[in-house]
PDB file of N, CA and C in Angstrom:
ATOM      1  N   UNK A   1      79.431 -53.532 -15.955  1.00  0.00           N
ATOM      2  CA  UNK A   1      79.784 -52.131 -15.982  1.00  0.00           C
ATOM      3  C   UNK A   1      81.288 -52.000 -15.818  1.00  0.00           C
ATOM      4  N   UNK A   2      81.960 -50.952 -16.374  1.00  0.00           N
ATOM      5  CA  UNK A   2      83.504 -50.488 -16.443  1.00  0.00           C
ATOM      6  C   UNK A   2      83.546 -49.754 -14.929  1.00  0.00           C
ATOM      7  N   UNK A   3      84.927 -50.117 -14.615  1.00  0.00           N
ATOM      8  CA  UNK A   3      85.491 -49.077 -13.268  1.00  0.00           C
ATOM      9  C   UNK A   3      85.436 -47.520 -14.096  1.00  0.00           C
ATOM     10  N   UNK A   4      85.868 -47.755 -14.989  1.00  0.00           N
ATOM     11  CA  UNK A   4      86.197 -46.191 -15.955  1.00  0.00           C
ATOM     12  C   UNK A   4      84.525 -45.365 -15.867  1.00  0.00           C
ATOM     13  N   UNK A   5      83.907 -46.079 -16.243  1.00  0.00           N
ATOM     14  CA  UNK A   5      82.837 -45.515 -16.436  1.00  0.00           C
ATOM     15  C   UNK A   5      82.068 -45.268 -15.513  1.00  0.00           C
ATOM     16  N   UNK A   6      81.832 -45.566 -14.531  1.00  0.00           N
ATOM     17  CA  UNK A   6      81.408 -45.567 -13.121  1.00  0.00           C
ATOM     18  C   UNK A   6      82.089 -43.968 -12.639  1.00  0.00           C
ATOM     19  N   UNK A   7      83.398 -44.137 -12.533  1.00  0.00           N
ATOM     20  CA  UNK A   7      84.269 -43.372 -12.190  1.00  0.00           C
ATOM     21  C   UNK A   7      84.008 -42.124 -13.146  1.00  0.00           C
ATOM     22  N   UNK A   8      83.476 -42.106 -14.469  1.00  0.00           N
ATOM     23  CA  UNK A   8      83.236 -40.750 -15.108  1.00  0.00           C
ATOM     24  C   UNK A   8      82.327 -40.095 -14.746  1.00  0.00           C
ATOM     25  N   UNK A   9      81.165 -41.330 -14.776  1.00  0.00           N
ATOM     26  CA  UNK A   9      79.961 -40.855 -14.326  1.00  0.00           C
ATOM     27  C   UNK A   9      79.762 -39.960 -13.183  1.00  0.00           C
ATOM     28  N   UNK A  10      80.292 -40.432 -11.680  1.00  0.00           N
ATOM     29  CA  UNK A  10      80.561 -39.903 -10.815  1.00  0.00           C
ATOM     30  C   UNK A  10      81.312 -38.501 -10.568  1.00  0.00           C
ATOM     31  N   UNK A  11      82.359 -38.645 -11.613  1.00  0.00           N
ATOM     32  CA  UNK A  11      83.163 -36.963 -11.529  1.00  0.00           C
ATOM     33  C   UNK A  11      81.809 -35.990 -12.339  1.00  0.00           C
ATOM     34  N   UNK A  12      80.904 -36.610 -13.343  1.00  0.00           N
ATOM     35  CA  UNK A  12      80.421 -35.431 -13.903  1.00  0.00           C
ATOM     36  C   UNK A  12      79.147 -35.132 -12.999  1.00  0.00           C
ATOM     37  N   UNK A  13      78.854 -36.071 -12.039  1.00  0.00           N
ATOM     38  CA  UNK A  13      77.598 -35.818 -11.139  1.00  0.00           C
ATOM     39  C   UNK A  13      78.300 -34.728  -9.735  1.00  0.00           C
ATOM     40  N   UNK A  14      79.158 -35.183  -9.305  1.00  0.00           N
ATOM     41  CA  UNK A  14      79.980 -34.415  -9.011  1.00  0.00           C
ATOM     42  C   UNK A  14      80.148 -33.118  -9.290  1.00  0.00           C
ATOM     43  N   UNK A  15      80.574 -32.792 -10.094  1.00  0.00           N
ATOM     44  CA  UNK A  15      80.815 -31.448 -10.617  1.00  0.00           C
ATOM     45  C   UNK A  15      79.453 -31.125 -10.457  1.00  0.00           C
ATOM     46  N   UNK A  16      78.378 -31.310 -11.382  1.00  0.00           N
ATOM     47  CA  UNK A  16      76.907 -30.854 -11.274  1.00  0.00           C
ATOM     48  C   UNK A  16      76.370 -30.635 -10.086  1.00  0.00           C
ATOM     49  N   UNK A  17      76.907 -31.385  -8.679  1.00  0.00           N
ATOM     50  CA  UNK A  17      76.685 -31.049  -7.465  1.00  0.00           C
ATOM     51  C   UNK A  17      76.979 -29.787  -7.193  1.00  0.00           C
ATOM     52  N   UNK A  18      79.070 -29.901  -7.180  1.00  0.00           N
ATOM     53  CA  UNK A  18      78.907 -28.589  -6.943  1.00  0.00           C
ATOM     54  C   UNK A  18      78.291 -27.223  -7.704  1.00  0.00           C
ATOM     55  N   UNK A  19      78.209 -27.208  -8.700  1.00  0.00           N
ATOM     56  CA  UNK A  19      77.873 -26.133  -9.865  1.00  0.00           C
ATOM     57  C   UNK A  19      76.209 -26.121  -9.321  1.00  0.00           C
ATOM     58  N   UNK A  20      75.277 -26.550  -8.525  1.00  0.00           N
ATOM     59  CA  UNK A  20      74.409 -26.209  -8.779  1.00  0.00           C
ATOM     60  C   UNK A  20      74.111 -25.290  -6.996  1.00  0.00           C
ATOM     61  N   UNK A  21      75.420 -26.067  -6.232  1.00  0.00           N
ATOM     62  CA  UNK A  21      75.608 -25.945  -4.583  1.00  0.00           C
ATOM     63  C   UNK A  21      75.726 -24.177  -4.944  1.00  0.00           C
ATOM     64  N   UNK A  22      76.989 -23.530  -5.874  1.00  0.00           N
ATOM     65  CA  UNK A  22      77.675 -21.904  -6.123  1.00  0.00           C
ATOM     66  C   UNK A  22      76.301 -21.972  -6.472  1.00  0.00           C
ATOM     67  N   UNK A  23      75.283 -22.340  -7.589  1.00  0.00           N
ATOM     68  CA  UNK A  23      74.254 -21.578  -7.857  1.00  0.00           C
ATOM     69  C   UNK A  23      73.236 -21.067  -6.537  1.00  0.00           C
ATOM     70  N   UNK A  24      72.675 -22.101  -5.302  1.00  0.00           N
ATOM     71  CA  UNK A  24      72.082 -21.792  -4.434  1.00  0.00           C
ATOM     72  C   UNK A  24      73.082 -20.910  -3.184  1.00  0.00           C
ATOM     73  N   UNK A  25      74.168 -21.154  -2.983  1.00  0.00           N
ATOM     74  CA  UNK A  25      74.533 -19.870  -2.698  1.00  0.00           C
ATOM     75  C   UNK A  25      74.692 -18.831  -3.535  1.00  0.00           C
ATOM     76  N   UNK A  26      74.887 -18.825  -4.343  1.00  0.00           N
ATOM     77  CA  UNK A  26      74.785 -17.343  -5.003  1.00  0.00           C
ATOM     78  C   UNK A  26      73.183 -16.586  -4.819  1.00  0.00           C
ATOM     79  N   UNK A  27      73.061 -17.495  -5.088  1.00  0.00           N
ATOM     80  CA  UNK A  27      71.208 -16.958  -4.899  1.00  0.00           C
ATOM     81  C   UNK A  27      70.418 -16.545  -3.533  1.00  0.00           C
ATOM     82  N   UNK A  28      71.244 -17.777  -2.951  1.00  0.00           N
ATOM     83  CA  UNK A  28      70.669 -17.215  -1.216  1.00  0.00           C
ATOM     84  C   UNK A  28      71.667 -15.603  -0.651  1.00  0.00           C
ATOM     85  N   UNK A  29      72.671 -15.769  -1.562  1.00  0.00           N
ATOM     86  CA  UNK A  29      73.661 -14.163  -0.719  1.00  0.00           C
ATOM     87  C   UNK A  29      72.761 -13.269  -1.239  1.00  0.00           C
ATOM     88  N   UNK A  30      72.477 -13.226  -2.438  1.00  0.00           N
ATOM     89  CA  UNK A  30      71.235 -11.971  -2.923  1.00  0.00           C
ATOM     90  C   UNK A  30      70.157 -11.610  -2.296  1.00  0.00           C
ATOM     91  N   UNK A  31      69.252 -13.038  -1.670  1.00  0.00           N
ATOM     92  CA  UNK A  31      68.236 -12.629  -0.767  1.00  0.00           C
ATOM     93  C   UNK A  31      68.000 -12.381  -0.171  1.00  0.00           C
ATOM     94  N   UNK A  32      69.496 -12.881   1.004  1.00  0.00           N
ATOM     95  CA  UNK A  32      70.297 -12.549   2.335  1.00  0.00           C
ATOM     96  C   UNK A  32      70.435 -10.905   2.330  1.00  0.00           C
ATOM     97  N   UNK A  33      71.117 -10.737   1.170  1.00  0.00           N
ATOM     98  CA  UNK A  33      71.363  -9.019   1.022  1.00  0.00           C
ATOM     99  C   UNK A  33      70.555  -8.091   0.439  1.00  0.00           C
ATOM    100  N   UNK A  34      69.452  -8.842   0.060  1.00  0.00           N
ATOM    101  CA  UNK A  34      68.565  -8.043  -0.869  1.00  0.00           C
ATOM    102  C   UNK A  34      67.360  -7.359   0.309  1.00  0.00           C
ATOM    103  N   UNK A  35      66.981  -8.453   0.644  1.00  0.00           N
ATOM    104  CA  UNK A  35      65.830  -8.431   1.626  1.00  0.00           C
ATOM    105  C   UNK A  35      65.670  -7.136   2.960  1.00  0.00           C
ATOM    106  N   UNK A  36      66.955  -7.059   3.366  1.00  0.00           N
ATOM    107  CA  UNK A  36      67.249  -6.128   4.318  1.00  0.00           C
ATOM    108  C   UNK A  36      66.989  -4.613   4.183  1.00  0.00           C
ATOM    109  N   UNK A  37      68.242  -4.719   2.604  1.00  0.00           N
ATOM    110  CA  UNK A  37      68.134  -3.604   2.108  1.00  0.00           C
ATOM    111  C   UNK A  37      67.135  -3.068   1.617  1.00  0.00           C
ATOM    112  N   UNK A  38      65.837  -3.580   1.286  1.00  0.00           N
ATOM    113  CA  UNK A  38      64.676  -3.466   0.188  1.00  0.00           C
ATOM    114  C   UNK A  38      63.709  -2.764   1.806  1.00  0.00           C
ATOM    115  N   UNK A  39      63.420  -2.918   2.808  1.00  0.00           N
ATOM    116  CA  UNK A  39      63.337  -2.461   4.030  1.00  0.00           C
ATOM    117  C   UNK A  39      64.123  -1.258   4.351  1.00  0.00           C
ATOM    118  N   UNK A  40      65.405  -0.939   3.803  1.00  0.00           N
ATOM    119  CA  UNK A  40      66.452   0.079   4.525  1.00  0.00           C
ATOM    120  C   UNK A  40      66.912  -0.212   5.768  1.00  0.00           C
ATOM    121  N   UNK A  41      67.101  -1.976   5.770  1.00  0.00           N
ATOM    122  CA  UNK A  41      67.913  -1.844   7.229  1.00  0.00           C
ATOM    123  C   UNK A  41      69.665  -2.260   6.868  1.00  0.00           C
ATOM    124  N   UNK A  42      70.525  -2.066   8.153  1.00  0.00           N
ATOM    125  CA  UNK A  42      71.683  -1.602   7.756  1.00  0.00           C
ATOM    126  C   UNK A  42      72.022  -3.138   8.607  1.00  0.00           C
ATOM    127  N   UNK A  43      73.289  -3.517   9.121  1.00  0.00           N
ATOM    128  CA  UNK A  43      73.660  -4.317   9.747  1.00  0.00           C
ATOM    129  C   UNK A  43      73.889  -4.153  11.300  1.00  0.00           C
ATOM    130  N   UNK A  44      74.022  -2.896  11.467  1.00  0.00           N
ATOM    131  CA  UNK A  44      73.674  -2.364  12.777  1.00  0.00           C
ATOM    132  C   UNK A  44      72.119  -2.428  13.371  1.00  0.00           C
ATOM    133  N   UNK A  45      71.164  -2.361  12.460  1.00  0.00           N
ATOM    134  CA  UNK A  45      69.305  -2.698  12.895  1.00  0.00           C
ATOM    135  C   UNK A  45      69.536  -4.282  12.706  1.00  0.00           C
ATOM    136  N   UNK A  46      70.168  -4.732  12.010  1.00  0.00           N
ATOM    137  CA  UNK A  46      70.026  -6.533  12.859  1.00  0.00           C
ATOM    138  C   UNK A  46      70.714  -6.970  13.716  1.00  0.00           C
ATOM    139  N   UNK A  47      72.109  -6.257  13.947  1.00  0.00           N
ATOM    140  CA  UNK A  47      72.486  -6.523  14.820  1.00  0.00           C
ATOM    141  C   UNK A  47      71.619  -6.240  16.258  1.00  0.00           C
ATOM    142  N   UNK A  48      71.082  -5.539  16.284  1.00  0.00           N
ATOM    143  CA  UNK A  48      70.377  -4.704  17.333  1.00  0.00           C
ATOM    144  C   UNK A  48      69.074  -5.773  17.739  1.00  0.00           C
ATOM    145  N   UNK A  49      68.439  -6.079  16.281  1.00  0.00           N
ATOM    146  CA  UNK A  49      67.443  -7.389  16.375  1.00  0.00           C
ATOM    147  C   UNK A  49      67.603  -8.580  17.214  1.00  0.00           C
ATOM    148  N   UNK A  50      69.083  -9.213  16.721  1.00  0.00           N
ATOM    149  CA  UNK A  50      69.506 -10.100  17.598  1.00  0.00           C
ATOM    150  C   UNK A  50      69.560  -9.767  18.679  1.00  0.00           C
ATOM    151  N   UNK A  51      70.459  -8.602  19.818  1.00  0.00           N
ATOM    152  CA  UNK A  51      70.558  -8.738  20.616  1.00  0.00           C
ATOM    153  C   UNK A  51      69.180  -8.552  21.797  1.00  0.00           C
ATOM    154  N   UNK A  52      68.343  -7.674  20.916  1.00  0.00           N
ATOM    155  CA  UNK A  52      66.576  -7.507  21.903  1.00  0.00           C
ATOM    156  C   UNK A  52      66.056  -9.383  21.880  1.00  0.00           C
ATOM    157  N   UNK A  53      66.122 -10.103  20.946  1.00  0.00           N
ATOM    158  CA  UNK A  53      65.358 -11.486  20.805  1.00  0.00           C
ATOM    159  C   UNK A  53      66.309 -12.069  21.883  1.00  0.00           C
ATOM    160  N   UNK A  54      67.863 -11.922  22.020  1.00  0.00           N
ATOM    161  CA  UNK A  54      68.366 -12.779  23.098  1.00  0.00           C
ATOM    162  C   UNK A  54      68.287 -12.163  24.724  1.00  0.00           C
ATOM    163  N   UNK A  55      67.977 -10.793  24.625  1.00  0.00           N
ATOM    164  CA  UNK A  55      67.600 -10.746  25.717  1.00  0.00           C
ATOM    165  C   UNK A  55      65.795 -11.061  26.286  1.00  0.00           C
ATOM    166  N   UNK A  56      64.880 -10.699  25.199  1.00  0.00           N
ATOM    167  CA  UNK A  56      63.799 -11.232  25.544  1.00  0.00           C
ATOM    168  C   UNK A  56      64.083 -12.781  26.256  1.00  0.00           C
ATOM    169  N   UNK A  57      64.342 -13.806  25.351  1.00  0.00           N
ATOM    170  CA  UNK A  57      64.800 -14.774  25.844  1.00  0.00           C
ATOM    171  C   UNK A  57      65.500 -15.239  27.226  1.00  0.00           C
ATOM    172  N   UNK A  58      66.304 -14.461  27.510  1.00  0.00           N
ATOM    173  CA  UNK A  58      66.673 -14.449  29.035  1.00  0.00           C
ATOM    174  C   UNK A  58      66.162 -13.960  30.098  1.00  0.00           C
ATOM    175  N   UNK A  59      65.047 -13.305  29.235  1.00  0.00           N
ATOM    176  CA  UNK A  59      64.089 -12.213  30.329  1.00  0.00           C
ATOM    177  C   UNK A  59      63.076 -13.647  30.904  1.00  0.00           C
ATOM    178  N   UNK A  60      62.625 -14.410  29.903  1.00  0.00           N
ATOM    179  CA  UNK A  60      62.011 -15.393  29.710  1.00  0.00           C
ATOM    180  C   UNK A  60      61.966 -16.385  30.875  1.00  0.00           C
ATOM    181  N   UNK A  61      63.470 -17.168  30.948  1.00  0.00           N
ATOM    182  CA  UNK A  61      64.347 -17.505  31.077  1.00  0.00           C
ATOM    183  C   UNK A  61      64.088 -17.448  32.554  1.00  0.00           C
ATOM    184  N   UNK A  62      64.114 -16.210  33.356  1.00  0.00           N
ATOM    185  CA  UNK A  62      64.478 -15.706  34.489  1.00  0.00           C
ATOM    186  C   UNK A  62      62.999 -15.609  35.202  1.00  0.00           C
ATOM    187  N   UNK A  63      62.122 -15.254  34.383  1.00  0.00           N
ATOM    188  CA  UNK A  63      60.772 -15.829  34.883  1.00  0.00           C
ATOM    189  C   UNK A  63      60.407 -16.834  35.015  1.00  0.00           C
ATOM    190  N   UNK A  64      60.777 -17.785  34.199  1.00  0.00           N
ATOM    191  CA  UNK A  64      60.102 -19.301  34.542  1.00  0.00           C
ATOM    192  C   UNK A  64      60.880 -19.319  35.531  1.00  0.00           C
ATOM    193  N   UNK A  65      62.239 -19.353  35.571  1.00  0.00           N
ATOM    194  CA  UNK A  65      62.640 -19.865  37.273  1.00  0.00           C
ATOM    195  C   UNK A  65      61.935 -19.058  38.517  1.00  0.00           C
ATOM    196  N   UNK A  66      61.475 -18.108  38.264  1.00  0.00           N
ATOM    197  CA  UNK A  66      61.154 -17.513  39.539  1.00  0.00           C
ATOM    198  C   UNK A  66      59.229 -18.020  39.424  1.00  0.00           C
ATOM    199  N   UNK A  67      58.691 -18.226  38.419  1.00  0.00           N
ATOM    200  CA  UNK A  67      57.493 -19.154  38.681  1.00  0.00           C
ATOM    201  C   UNK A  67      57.564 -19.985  39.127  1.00  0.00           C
ATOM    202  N   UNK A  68      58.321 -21.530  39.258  1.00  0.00           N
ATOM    203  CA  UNK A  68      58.673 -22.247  39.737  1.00  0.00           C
ATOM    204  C   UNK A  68      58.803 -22.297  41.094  1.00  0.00           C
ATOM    205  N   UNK A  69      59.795 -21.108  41.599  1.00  0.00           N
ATOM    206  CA  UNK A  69      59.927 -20.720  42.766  1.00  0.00           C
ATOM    207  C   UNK A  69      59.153 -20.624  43.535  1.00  0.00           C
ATOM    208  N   UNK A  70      58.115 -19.489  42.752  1.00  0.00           N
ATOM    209  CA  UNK A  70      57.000 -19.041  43.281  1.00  0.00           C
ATOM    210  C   UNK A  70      55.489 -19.643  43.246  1.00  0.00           C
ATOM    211  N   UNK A  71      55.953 -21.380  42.763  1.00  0.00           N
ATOM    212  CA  UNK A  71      54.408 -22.056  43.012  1.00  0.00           C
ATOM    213  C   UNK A  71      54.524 -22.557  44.811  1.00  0.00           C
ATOM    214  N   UNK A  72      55.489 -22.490  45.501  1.00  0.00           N
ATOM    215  CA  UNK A  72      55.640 -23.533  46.764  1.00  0.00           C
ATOM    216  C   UNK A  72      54.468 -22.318  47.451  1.00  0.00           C
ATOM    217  N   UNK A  73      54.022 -23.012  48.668  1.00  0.00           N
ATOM    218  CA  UNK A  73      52.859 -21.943  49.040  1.00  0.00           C
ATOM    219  C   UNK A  73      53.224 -22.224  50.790  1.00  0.00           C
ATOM    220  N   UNK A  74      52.469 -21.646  51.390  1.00  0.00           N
ATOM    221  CA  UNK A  74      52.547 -21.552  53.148  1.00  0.00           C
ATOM    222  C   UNK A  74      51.706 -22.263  53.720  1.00  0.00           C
ATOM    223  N   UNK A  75      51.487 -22.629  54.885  1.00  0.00           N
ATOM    224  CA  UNK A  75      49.966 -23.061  55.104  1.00  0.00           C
ATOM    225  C   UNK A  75      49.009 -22.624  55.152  1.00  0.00           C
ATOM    226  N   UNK A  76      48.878 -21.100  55.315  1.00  0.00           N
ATOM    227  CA  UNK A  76      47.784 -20.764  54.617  1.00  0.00           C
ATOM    228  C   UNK A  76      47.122 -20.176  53.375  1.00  0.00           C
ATOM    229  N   UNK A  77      48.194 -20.719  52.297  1.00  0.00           N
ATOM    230  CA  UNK A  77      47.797 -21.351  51.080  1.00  0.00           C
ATOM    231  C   UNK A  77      48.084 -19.487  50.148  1.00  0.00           C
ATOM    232  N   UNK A  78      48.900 -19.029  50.772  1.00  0.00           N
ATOM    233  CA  UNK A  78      49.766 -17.903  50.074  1.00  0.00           C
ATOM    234  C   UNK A  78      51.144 -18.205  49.744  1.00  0.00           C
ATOM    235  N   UNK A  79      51.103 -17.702  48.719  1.00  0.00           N
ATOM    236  CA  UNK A  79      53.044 -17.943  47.741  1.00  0.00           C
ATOM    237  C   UNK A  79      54.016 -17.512  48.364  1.00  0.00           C
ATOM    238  N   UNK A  80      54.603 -18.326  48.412  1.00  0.00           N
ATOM    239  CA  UNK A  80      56.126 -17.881  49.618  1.00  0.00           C
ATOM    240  C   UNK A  80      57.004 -17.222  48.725  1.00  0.00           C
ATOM    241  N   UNK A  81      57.980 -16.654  48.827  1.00  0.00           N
ATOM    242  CA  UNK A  81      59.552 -16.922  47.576  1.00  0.00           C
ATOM    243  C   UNK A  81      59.153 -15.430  46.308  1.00  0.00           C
ATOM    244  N   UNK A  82      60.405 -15.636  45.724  1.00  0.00           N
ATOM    245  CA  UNK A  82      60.386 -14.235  44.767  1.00  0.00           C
ATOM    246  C   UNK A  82      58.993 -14.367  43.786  1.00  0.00           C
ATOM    247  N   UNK A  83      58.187 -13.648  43.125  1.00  0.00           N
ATOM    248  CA  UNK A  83      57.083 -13.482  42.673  1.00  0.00           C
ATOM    249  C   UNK A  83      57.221 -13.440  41.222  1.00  0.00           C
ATOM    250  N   UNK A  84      56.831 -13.744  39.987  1.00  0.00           N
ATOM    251  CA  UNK A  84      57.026 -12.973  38.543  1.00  0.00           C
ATOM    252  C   UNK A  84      56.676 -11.835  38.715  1.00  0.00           C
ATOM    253  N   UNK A  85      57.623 -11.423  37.532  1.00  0.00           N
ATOM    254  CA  UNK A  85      57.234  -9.790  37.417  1.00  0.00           C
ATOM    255  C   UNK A  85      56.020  -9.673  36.778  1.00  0.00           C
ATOM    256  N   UNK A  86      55.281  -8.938  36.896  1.00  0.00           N
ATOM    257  CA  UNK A  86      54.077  -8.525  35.873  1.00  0.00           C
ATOM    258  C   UNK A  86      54.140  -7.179  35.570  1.00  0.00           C
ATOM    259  N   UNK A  87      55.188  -6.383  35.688  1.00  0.00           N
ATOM    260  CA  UNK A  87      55.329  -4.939  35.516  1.00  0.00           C
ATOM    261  C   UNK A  87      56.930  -4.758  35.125  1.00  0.00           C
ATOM    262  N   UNK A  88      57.778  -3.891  34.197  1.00  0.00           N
ATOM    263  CA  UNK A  88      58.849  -4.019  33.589  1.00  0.00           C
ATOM    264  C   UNK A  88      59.532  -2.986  33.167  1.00  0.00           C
ATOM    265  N   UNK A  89      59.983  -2.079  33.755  1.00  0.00           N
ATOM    266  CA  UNK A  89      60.980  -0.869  33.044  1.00  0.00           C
ATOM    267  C   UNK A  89      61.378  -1.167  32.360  1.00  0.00           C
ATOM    268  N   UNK A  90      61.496  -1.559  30.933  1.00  0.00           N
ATOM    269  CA  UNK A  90      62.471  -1.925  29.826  1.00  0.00           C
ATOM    270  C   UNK A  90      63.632  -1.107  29.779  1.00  0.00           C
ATOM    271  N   UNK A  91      63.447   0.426  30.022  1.00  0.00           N
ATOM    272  CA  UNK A  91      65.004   1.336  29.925  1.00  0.00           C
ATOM    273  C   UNK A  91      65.858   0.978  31.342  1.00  0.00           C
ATOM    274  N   UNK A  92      65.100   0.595  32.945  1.00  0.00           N
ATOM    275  CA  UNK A  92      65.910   0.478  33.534  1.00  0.00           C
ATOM    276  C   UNK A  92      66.295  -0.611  34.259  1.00  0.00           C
ATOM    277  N   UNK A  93      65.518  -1.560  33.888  1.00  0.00           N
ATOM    278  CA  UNK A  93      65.196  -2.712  33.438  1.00  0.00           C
ATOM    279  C   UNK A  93      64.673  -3.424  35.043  1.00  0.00           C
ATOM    280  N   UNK A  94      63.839  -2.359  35.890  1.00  0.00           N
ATOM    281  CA  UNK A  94      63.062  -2.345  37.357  1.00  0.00           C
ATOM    282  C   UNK A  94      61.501  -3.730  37.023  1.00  0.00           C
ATOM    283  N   UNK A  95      61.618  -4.188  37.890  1.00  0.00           N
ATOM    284  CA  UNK A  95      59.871  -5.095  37.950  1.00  0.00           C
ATOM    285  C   UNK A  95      59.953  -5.251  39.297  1.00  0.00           C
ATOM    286  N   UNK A  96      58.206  -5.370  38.886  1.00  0.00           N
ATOM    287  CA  UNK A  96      57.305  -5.542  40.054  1.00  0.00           C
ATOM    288  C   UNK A  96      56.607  -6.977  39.770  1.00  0.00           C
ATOM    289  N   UNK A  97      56.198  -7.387  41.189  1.00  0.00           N
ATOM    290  CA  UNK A  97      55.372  -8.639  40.737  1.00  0.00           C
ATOM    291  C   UNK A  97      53.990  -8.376  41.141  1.00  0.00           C
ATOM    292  N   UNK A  98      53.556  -7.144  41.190  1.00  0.00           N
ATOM    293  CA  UNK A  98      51.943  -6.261  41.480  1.00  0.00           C
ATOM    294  C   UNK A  98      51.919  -6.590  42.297  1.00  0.00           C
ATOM    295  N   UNK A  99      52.373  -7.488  43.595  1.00  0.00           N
ATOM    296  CA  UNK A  99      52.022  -7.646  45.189  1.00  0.00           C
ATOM    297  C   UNK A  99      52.770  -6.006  45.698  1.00  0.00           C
ATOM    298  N   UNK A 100      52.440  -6.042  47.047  1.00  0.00           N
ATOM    299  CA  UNK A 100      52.279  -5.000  47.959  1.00  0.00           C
ATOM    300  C   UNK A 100      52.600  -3.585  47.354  1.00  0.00           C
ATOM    301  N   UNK A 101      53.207  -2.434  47.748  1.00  0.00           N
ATOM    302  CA  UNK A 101      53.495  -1.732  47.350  1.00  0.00           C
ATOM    303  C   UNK A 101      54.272  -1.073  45.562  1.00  0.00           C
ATOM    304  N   UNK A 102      54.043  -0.456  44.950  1.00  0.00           N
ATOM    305  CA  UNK A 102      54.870  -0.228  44.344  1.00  0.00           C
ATOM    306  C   UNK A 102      56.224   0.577  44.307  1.00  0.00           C
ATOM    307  N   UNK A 103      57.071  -0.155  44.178  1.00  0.00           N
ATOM    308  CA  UNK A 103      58.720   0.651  44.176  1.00  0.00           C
ATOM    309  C   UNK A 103      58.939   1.646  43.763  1.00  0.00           C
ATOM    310  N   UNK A 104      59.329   2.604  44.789  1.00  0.00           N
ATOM    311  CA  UNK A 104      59.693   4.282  44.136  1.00  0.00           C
ATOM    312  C   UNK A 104      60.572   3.720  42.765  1.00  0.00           C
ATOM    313  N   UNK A 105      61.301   3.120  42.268  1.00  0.00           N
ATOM    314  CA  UNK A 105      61.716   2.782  41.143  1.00  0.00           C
ATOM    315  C   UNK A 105      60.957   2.724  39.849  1.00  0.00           C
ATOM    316  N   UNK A 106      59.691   2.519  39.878  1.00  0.00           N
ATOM    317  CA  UNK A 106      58.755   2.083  38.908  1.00  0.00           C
ATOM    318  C   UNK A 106      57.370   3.154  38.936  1.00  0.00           C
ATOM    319  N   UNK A 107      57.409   3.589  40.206  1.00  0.00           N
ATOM    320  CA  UNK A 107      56.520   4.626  40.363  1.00  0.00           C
ATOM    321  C   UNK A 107      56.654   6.281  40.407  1.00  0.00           C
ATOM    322  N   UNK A 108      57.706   6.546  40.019  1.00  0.00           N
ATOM    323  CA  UNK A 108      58.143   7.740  40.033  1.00  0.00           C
ATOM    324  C   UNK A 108      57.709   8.489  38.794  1.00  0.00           C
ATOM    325  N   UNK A 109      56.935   8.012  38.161  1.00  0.00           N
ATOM    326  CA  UNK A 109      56.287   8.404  36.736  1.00  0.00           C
ATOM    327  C   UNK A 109      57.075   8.379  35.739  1.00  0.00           C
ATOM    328  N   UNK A 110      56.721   8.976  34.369  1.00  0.00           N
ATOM    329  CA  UNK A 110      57.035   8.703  33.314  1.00  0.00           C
ATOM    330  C   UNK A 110      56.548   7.846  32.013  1.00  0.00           C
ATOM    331  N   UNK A 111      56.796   7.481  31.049  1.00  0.00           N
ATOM    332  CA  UNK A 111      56.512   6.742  30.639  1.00  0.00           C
ATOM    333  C   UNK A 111      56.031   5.148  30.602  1.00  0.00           C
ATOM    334  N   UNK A 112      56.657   4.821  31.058  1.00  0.00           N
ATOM    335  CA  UNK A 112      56.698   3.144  31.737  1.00  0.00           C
ATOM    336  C   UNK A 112      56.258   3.673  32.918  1.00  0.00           C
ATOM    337  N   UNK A 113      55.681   4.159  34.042  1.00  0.00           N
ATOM    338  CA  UNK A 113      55.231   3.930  35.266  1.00  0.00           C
ATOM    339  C   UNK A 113      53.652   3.368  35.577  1.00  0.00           C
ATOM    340  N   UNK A 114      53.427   2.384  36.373  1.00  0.00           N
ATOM    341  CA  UNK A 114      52.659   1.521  36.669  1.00  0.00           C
ATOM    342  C   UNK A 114      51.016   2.897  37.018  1.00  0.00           C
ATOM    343  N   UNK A 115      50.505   2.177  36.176  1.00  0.00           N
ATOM    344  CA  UNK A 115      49.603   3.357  36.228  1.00  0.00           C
ATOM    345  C   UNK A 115      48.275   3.557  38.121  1.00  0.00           C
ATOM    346  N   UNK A 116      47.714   4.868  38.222  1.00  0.00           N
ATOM    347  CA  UNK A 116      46.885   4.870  39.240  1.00  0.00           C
ATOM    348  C   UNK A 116      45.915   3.964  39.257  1.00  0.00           C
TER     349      UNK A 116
END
């Protein structure tokens, strides 16, 4: 085999790389932009998407550590330490972990309040 030819071969595979790389981006920016819009959402409703999934996530996050916490037990075989929440103001962002009382915070009615 020729160095020359090797070397052609390669620039025209090359090129065909990139030329086919602009084709799949071109194609993925359309679907990227198509998809949203075909819904009516704007960049402000995904932005908004992202930031609820990263806070779910930290909400997450903040429970497993306090499960953890809250497996050590006493001797008489009750949970010591902060509790999971099982109850959640999302607007003011108040929980309960359903032990003892409920918090004038969460019980003051409304929408989100822990029901009778």
């Amino acid at each position: 085999m020729n160095g020359t030819s090797i070397e052609s071969k390669l620039a025209k595979l090359t090129k065909r790389i990139d030329e086919e790389h602009a084709r799949f981006i071109a194609a993925t920016k359309v679907s990227v932009t198509g998809v949203p819009a075909e819904y009516g959402l704007t960049r402000d409703d995904l932005t908004a998407i992202k930031l609820i999934k990263q806070l779910a996530k930290t909400m997450e996050k903040q429970d497993a550590n306090l499960v953890k916490t809250a497996k050590k037990t006493t001797r008489k075989g009750v949970r010591s330490g902060p509790q999971p929440a099982k109850y959640r103001d999302f607007e003011s962002g108040a929980t309960w972990s359903g032990l003892a009382r409920v918090p004038a915070r969460i019980a003051g009615g409304g929408p989100h309040s822990v029901p009778d």
